[in-house]
C-alpha atoms as a PDB file:
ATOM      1  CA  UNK A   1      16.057  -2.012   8.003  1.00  0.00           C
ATOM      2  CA  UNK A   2      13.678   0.753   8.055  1.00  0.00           C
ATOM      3  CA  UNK A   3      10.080  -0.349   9.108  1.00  0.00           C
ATOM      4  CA  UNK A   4       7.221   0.594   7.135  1.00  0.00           C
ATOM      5  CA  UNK A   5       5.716   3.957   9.779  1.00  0.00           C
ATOM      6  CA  UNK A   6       9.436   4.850  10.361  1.00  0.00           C
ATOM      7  CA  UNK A   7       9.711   5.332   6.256  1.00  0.00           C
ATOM      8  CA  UNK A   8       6.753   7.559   6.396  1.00  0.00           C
ATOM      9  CA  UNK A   9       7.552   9.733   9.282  1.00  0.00           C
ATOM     10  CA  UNK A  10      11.161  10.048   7.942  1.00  0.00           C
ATOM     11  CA  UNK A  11       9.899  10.891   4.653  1.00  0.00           C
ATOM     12  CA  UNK A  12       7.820  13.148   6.158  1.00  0.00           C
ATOM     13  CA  UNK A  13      10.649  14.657   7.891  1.00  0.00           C
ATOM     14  CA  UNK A  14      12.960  15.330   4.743  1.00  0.00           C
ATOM     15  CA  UNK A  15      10.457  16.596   2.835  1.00  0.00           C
ATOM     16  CA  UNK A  16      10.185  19.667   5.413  1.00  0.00           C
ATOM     17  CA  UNK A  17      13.972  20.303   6.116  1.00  0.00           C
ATOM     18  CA  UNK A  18      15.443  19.320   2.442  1.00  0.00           C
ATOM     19  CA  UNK A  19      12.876  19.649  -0.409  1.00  0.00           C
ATOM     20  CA  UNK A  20      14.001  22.206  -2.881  1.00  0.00           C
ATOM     21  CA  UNK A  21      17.575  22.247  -1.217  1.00  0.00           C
ATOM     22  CA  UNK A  22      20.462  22.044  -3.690  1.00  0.00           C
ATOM     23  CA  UNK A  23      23.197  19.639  -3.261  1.00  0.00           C
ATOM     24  CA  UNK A  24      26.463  20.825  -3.184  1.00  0.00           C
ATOM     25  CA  UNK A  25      28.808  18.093  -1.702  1.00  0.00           C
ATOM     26  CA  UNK A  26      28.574  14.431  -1.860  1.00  0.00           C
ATOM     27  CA  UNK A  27      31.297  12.322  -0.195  1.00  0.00           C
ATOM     28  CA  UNK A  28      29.918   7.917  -1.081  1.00  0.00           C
ATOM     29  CA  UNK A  29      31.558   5.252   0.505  1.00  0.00           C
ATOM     30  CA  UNK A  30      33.601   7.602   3.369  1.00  0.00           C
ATOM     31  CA  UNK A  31      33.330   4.641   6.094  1.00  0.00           C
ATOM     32  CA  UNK A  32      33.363   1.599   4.085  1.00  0.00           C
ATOM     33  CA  UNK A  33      31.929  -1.504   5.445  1.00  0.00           C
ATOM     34  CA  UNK A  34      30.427  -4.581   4.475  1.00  0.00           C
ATOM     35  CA  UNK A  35      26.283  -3.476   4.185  1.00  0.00           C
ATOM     36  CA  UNK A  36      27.204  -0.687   1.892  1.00  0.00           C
ATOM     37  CA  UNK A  37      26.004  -1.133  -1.528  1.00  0.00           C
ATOM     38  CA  UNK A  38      25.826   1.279  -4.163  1.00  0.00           C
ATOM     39  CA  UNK A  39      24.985   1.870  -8.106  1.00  0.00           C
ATOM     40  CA  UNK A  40      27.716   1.659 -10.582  1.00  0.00           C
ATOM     41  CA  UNK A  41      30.772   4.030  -9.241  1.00  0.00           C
ATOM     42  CA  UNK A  42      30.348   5.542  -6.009  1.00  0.00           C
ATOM     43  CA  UNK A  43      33.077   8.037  -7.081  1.00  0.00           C
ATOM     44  CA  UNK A  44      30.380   9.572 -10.310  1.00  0.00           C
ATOM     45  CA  UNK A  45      27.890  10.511  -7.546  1.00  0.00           C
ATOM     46  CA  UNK A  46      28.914  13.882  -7.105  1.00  0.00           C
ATOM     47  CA  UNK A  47      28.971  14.495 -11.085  1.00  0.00           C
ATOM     48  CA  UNK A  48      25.850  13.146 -11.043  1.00  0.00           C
ATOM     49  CA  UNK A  49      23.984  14.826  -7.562  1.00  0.00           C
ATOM     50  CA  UNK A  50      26.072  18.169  -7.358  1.00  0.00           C
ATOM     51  CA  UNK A  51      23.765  21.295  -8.248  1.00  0.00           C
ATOM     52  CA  UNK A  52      20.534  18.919  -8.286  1.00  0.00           C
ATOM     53  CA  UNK A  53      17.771  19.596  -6.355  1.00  0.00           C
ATOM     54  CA  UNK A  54      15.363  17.494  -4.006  1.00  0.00           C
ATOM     55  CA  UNK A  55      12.481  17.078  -5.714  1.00  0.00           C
ATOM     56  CA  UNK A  56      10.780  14.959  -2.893  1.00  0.00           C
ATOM     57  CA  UNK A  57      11.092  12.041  -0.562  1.00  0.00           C
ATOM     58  CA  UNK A  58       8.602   9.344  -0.165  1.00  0.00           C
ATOM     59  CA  UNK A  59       8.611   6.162   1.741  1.00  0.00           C
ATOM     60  CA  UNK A  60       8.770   2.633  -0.502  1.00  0.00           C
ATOM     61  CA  UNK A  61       7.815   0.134   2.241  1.00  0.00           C
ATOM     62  CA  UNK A  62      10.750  -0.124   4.647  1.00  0.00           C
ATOM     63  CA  UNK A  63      12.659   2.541   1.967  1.00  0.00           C
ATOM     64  CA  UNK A  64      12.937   5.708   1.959  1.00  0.00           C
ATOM     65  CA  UNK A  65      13.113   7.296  -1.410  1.00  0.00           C
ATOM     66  CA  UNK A  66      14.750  10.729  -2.559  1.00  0.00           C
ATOM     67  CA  UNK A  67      14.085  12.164  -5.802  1.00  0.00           C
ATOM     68  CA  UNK A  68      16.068  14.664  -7.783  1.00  0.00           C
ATOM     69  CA  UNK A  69      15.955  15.048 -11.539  1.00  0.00           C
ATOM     70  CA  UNK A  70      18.325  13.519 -12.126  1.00  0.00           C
ATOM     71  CA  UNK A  71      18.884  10.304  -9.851  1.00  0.00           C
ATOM     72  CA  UNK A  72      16.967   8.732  -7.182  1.00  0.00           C
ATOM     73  CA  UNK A  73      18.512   7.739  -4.009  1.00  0.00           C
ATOM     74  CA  UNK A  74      16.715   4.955  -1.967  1.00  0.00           C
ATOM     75  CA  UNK A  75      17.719   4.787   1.888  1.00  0.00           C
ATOM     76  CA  UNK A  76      17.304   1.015   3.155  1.00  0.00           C
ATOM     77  CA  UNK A  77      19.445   1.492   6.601  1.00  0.00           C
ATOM     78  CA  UNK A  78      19.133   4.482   8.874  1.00  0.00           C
ATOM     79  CA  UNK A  79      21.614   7.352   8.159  1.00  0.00           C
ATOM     80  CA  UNK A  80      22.587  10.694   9.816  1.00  0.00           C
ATOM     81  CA  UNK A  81      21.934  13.241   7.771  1.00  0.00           C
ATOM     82  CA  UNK A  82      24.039  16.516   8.155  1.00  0.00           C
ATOM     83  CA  UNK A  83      22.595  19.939   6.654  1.00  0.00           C
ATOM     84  CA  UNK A  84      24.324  22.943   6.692  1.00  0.00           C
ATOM     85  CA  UNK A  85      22.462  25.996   6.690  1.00  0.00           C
ATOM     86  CA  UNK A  86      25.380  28.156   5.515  1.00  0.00           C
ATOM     87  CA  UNK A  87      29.355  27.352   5.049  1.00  0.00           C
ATOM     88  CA  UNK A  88      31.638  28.062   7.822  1.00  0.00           C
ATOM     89  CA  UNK A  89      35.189  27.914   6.876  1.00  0.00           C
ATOM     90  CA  UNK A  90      36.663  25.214   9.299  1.00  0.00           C
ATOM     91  CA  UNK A  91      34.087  22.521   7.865  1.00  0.00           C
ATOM     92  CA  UNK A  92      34.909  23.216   4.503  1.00  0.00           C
ATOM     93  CA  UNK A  93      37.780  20.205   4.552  1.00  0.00           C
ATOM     94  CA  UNK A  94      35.013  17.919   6.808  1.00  0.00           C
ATOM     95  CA  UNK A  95      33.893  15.045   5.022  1.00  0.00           C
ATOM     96  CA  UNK A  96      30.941  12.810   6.368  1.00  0.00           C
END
């Protein structure tokens, strides 16, 4: 679990590399494993996320919490995080 001044620094953190971003590619549930959990169907998250943009993170105790207007997605474990600055045409079939 995320401790309560690592939620704020990483909050602090995404809110300077992805706030405003738009998302264009969500892949839920890729590694499956026991300590995932998710919201209703993992397989409607990229109806529901693709072409959103971050509105904001903000920590929730040990949470982290990013908001789009559309959905809010609320980190509990750490994660990497992979941000591509522009496409390059060999990642394009790279799912993480």
């Amino acid at each position: 679990m995320i401790e309560i001044p690592e939620a704020i620094v990483l909050s602090e953190q995404l809110n300077g590399a992805i706030k405003g971003k738009v998302i264009t590619d969500v892949v839920a549930g890729y590694s499956p494993h026991k300590f995932a959990f998710f919201y209703g169907d993992p397989q409607n998250y990229a109806s529901l996320l693709v072409g959103e943009a971050i509105c904001e993170a903000s920590p929730r105790g040990g949470l982290v919490e990013i908001r789009t207007p559309k959905a809010r997605l609320v980190l509990v474990m750490e994660l990497i995080l992979v941000i591509f600055h522009q496409t390059v045409s060999y990642l394009k079939n790279i799912s993480f």
